[in-house]
N, C-alpha and C. Protein backbone atom coordinates (compact mmCIF):
# COMPACT_ATOMS: atom_id res chain seq x y z
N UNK A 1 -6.69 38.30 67.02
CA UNK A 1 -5.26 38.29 67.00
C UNK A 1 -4.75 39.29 65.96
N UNK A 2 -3.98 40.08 66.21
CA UNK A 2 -3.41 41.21 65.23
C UNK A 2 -2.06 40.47 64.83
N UNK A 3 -1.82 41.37 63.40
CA UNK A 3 -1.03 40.22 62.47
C UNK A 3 0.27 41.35 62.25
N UNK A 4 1.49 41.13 62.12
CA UNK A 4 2.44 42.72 61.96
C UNK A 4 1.90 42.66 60.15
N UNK A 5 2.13 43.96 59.56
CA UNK A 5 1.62 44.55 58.59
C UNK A 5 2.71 43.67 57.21
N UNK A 6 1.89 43.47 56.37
CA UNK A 6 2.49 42.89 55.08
C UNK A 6 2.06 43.41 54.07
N UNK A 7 3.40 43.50 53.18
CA UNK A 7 3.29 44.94 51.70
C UNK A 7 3.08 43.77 50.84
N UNK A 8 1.49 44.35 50.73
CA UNK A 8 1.26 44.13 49.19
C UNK A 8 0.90 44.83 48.07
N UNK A 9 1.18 44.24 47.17
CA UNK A 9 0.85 45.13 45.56
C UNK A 9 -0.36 44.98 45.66
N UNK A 10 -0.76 46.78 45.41
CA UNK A 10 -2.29 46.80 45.37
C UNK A 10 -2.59 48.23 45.16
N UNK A 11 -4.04 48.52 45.38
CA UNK A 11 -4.57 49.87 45.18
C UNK A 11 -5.57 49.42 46.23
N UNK A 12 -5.52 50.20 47.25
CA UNK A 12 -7.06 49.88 48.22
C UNK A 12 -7.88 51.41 48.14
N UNK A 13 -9.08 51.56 48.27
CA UNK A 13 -9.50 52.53 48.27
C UNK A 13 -10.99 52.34 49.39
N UNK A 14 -11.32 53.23 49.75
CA UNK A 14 -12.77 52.71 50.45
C UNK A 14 -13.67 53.54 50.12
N UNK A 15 -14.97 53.50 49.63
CA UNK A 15 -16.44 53.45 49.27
C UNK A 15 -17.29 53.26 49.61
N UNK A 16 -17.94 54.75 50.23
CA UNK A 16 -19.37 54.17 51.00
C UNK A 16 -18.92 53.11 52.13
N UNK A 17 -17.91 53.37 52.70
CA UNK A 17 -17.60 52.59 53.98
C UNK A 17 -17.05 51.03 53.57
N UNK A 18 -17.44 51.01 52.44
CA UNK A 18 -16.31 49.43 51.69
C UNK A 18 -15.56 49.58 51.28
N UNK A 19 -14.33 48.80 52.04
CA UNK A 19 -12.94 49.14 51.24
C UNK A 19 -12.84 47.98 50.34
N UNK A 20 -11.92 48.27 49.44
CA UNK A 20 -11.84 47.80 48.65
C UNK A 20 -10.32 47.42 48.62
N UNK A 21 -9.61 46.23 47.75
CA UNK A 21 -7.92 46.55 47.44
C UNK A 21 -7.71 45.77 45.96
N UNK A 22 -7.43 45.93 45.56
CA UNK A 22 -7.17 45.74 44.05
C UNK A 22 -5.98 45.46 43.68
N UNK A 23 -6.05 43.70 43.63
CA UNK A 23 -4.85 43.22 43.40
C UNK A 23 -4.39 42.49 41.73
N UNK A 24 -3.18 42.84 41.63
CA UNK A 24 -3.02 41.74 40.25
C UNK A 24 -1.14 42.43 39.99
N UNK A 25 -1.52 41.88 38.66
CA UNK A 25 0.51 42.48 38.35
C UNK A 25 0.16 43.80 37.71
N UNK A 26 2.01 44.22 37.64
CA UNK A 26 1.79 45.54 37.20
C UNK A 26 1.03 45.62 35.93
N UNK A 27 0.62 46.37 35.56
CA UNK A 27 -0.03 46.98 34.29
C UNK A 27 -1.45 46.26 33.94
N UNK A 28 -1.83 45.74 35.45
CA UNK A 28 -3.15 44.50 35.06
C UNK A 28 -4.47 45.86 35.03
N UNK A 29 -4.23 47.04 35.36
CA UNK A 29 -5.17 47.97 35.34
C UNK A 29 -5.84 48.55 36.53
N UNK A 30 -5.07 48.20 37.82
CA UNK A 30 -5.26 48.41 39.21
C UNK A 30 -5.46 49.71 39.62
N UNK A 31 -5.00 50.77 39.72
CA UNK A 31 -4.78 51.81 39.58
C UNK A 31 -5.64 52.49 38.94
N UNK A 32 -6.42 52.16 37.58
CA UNK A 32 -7.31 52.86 37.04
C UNK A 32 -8.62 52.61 37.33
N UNK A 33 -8.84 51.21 37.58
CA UNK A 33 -10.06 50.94 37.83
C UNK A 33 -10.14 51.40 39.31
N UNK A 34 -9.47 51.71 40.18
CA UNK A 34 -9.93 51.98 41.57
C UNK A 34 -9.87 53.45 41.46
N UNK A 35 -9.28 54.24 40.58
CA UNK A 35 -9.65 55.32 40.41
C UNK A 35 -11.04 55.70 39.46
N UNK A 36 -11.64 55.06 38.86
CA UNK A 36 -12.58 54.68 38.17
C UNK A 36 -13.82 54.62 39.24
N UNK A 37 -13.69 53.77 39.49
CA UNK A 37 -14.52 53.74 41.30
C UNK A 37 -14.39 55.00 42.13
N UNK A 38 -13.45 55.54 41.84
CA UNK A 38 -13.78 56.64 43.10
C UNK A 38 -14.41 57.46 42.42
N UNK A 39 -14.00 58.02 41.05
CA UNK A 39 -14.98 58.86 39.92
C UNK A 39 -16.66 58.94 40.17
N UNK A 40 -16.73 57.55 39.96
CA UNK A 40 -17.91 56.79 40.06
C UNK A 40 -18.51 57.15 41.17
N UNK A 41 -18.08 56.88 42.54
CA UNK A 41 -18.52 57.33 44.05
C UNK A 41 -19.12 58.23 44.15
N UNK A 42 -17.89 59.68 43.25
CA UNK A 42 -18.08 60.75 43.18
C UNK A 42 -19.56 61.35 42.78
N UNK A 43 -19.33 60.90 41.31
CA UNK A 43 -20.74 61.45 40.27
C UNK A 43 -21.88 60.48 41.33
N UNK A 44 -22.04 59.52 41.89
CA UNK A 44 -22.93 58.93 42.74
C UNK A 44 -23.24 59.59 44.08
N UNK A 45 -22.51 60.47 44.30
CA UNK A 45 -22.34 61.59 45.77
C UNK A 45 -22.42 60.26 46.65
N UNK A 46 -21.67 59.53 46.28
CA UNK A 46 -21.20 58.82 47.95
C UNK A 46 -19.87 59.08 48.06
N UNK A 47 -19.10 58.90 49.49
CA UNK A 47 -17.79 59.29 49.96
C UNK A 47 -17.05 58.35 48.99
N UNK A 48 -15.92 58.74 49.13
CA UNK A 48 -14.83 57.75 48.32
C UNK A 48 -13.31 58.33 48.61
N UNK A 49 -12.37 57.40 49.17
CA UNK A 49 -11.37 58.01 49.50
C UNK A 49 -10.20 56.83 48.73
N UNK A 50 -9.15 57.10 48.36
CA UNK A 50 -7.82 56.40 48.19
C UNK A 50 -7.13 56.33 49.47
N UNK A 51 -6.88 54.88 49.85
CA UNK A 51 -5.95 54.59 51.21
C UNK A 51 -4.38 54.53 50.63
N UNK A 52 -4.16 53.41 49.64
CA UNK A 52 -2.55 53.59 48.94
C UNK A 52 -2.60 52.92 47.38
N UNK A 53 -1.94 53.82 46.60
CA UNK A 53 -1.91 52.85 45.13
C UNK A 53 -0.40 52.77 45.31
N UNK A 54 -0.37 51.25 44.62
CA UNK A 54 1.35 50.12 44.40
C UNK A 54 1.05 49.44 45.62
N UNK A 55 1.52 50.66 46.52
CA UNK A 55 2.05 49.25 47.66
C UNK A 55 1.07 49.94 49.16
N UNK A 56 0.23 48.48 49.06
CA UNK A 56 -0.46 49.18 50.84
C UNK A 56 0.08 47.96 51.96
N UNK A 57 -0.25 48.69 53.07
CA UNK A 57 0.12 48.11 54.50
C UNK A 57 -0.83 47.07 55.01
N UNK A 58 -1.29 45.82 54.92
CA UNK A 58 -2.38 45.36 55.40
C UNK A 58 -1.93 44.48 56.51
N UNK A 59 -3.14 44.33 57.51
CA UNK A 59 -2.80 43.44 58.63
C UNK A 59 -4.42 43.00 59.07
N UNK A 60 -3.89 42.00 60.04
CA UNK A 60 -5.63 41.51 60.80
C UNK A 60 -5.48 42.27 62.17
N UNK A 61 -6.39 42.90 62.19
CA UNK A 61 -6.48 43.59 63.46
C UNK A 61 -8.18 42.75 64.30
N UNK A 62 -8.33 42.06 65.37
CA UNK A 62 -8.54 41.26 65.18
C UNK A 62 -9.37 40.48 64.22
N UNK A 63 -10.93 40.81 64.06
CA UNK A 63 -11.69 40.33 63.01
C UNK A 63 -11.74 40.77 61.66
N UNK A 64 -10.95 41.81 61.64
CA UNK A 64 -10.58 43.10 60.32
C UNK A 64 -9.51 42.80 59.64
N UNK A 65 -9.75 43.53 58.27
CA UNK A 65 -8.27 43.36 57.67
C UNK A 65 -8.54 44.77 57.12
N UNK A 66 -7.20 45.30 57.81
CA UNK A 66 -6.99 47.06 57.60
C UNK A 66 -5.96 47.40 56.43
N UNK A 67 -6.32 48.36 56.08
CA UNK A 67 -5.19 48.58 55.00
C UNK A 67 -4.52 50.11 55.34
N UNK A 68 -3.09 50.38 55.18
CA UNK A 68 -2.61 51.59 55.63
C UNK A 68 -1.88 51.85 54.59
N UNK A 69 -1.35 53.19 54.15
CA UNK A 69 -0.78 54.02 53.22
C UNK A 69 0.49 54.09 53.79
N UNK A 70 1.78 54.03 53.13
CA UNK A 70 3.31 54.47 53.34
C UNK A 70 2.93 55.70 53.58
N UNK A 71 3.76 56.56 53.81
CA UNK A 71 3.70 58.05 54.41
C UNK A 71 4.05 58.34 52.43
N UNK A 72 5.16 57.83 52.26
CA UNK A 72 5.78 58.60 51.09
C UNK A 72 4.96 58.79 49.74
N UNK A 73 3.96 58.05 49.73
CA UNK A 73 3.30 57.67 48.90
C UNK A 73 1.40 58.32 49.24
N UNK A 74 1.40 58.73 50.39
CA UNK A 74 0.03 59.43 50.88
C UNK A 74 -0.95 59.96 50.24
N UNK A 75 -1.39 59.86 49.58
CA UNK A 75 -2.41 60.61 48.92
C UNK A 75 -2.75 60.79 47.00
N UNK A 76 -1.64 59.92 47.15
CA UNK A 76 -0.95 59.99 45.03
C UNK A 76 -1.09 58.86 44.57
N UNK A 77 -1.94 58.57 43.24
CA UNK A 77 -2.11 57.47 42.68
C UNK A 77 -1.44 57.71 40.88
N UNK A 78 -0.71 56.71 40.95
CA UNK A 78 -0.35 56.39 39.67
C UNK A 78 -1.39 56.07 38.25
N UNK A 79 -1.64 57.17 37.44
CA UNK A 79 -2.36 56.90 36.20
C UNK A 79 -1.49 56.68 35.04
N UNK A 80 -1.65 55.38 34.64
CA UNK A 80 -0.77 54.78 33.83
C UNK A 80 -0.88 55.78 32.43
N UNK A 81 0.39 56.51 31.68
CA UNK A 81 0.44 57.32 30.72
C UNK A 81 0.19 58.82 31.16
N UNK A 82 -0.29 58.75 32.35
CA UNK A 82 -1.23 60.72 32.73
C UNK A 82 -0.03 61.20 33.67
N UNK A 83 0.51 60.04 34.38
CA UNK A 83 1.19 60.53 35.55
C UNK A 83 0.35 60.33 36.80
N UNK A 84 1.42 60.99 37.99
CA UNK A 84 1.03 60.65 39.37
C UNK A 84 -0.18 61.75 39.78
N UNK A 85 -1.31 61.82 40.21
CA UNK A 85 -2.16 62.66 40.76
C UNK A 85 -2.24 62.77 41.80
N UNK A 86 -2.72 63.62 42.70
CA UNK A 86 -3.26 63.89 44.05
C UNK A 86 -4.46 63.67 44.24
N UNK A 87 -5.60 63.31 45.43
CA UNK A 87 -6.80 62.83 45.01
C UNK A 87 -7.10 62.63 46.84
N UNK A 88 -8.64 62.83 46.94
CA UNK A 88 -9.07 62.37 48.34
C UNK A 88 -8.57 61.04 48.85
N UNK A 89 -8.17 61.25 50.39
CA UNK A 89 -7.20 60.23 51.33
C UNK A 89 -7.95 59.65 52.21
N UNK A 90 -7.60 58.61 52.71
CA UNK A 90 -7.40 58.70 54.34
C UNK A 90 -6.36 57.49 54.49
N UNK A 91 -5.89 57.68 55.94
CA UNK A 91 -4.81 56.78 56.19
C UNK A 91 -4.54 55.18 56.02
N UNK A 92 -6.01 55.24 56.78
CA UNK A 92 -6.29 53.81 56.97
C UNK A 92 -7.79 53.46 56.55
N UNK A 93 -8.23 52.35 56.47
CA UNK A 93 -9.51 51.86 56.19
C UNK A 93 -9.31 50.15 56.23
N UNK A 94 -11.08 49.71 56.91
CA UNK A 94 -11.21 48.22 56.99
C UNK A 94 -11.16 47.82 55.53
N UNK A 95 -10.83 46.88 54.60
CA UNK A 95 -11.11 46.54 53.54
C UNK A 95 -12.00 45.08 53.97
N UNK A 96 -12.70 44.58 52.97
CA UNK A 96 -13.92 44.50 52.67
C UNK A 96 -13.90 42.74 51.48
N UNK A 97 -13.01 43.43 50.93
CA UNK A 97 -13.19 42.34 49.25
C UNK A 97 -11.86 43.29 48.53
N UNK A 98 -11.11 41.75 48.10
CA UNK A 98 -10.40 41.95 47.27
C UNK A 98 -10.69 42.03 45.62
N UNK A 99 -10.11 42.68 44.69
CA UNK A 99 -10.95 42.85 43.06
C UNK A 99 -9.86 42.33 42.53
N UNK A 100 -10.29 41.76 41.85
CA UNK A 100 -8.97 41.36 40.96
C UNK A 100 -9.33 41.64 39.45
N UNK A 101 -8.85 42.60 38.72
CA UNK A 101 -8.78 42.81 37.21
C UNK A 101 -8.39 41.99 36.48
N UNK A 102 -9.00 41.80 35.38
CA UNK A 102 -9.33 40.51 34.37
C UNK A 102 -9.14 41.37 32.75
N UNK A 103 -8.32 41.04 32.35
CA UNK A 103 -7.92 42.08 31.01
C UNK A 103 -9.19 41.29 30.07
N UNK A 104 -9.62 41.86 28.74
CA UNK A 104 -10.71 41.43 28.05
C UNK A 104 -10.34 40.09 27.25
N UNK A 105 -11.19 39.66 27.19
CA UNK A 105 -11.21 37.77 26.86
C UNK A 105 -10.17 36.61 27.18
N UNK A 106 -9.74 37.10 28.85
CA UNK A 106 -9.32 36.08 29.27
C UNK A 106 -9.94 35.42 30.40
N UNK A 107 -9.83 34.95 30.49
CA UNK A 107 -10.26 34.57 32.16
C UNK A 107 -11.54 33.89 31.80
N UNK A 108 -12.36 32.79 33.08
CA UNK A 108 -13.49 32.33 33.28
C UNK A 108 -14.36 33.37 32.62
N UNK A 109 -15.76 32.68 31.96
CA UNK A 109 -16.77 33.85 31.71
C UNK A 109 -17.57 33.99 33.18
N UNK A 110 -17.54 33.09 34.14
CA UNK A 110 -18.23 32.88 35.09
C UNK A 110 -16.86 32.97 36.33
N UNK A 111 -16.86 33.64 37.21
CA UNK A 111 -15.54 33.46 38.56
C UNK A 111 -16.53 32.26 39.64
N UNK A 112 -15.13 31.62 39.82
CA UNK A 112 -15.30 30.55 40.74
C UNK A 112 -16.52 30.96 42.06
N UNK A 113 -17.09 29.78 42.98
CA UNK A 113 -18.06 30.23 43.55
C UNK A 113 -17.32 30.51 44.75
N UNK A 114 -16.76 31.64 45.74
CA UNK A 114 -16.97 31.57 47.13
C UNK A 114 -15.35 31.77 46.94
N UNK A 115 -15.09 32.45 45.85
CA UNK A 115 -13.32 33.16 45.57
C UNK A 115 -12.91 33.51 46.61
N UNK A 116 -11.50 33.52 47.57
CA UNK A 116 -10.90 33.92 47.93
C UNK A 116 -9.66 34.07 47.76
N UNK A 117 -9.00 35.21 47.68
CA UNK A 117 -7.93 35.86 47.40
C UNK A 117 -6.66 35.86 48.87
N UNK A 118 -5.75 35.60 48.77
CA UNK A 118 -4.55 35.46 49.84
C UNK A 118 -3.79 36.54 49.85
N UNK A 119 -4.05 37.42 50.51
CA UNK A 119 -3.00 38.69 50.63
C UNK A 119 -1.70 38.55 51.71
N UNK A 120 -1.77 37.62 52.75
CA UNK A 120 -0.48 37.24 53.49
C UNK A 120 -0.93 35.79 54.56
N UNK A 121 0.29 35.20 55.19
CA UNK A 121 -0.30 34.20 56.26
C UNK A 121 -1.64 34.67 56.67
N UNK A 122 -2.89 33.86 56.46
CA UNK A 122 -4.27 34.51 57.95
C UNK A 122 -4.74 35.36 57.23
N UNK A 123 -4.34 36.26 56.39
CA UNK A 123 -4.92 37.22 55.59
C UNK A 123 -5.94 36.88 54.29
N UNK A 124 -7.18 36.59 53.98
CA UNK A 124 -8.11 36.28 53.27
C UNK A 124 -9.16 37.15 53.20
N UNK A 125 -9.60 37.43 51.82
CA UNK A 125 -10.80 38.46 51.71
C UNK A 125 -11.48 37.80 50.27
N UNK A 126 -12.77 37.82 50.25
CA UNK A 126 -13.66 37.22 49.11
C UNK A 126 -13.37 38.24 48.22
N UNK A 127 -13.27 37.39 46.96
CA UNK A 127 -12.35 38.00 45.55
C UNK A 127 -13.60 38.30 44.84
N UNK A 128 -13.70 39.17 44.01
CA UNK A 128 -14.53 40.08 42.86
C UNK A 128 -13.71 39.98 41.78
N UNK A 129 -14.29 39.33 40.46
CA UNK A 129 -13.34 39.46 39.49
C UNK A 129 -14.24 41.00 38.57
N UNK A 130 -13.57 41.68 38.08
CA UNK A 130 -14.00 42.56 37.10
C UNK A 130 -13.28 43.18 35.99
N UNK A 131 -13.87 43.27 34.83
CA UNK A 131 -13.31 43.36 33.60
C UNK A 131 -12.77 44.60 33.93
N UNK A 132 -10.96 44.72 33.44
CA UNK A 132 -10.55 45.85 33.72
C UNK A 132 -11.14 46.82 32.70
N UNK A 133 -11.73 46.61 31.68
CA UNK A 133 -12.12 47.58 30.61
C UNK A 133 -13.85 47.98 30.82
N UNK A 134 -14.22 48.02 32.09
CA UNK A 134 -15.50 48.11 32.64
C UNK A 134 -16.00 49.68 32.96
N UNK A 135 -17.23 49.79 32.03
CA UNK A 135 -17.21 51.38 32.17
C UNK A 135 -17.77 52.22 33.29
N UNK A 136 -18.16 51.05 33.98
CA UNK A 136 -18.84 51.60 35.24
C UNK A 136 -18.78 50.25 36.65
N UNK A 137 -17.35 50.58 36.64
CA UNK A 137 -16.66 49.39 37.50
C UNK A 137 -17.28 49.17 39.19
N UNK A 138 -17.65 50.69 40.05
CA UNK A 138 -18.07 50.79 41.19
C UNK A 138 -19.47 49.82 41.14
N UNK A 139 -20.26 50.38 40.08
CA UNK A 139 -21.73 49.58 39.74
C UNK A 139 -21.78 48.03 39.57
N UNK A 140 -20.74 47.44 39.23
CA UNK A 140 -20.71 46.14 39.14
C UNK A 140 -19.90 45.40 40.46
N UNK A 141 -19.34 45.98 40.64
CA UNK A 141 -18.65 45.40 42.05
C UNK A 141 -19.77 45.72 43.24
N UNK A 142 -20.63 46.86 43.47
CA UNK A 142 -21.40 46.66 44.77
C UNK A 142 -22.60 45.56 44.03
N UNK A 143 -22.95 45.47 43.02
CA UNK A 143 -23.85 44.68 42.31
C UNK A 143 -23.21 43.19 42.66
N UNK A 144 -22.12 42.68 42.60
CA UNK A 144 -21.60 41.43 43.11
C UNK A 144 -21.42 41.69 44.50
N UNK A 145 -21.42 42.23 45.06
CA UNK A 145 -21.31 42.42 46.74
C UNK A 145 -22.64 42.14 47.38
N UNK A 146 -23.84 42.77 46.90
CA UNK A 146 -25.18 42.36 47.01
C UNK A 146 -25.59 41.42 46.80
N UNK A 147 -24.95 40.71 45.56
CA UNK A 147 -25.43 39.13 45.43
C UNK A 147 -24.55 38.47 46.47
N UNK A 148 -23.39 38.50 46.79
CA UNK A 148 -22.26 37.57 48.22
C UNK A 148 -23.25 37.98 49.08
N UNK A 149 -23.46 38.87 49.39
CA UNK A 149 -24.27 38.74 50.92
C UNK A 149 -25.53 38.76 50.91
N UNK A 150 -26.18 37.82 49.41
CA UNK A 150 -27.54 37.73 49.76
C UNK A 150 -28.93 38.55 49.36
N UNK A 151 -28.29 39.92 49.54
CA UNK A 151 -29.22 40.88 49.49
C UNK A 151 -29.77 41.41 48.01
N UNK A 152 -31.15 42.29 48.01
CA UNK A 152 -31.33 41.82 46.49
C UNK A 152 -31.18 43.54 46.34
C-alpha cells in the first residue's frame, strides 16, 4: 500500500545502497553526522549520496520507505557555523534505519532492544542511536546494522 508523502525533519542520505535518515531536533547534530558518513563512505571508496538535509519527503511505497528531496533544497546540506554546501545527490532513495543523535552523556549507555522510530501513520524504521560527537560515525552504524541483522 503506498502512503501520500510526509515532511519530516531529517537528513537522509544513502550508503553503499543503505539509506539512512537522521532524525532529532534542530541543533541535535543531524546534518553533520550524515555528512560525516558520507566523508567516511568517501575515504572508504564506497558510493555515498545526500537525498535531503532539514526536511525530506518520505512515504511507504509498498514494502519500502522512500525518501525524496524538495526540489528547492536539492543537493545542499546545512553545516552548522560553515554554511550551506553543495555535495553528491540523488533524488530519491529506499531508507533502511532511522539514526537518532545522542549529544554526549545523555541518554541510555545501552539503546533499547528492537528500537523503532515513527516517522508518520504506518511509517516505522529500526532506530540506531549514535553519539553525535562520534569520530567515525559510518563505522559504527554499519557495525550496529550487522549486529540487527545477525551477521558477524
Amino acid at each position: 500500500m503506498n502512503t501520500a508523502p510526509a515532511n519530516v525533519h531529517g537528513t537522509a542520505i544513502a550508503v553503499d545502497g543503505i539509506g539512512l535518515l537522521f532524525l532529532g531536533a534542530s541543533g541535535s547534530g543531524k546534518s553533520a553526522l550524515a555528512f560525516d558518513c558520507l566523508a567516511e563512505a568517501r575515504l572508504a571508496h564506497l558510493s555515498g549520496a545526500l537525498v535531503a538535509d532539514d526536511r525530506v519527503f518520505v512515504l511507504r511505497d509498498q514494502n519500502k520507505v522512500i525518501a525524496r528531496c524538495p526540489d528547492a533544497i536539492r543537493g545542499l546540506i546545512e553545516l552548522r557555523y560553515s554554511g550551506i554546501v553543495s555535495v553528491d545527490h540523488v533524488t530519491e532513495a529506499e531508507i533502511h534505519f532511522a539514526i537518532l543523535p545522542v549529544p554526549s552523556n545523555e541518554g541510555e549507555r545501552l539503546p533499547p532492544d528492537d528500537e523503532q522510530a515513527d516517522l508518520a501513520p504506518g511509517i516505522r524504521l529500526p532506530a540506531i542511536r549514535v553519539p553525535s560527537w562520534s569520530r567515525f560515525p559510518l563505522s559504527l552504524i554499519l557495525a550496529r546494522i550487522r549486529g540487527l541483522r545477525g551477521n558477524s
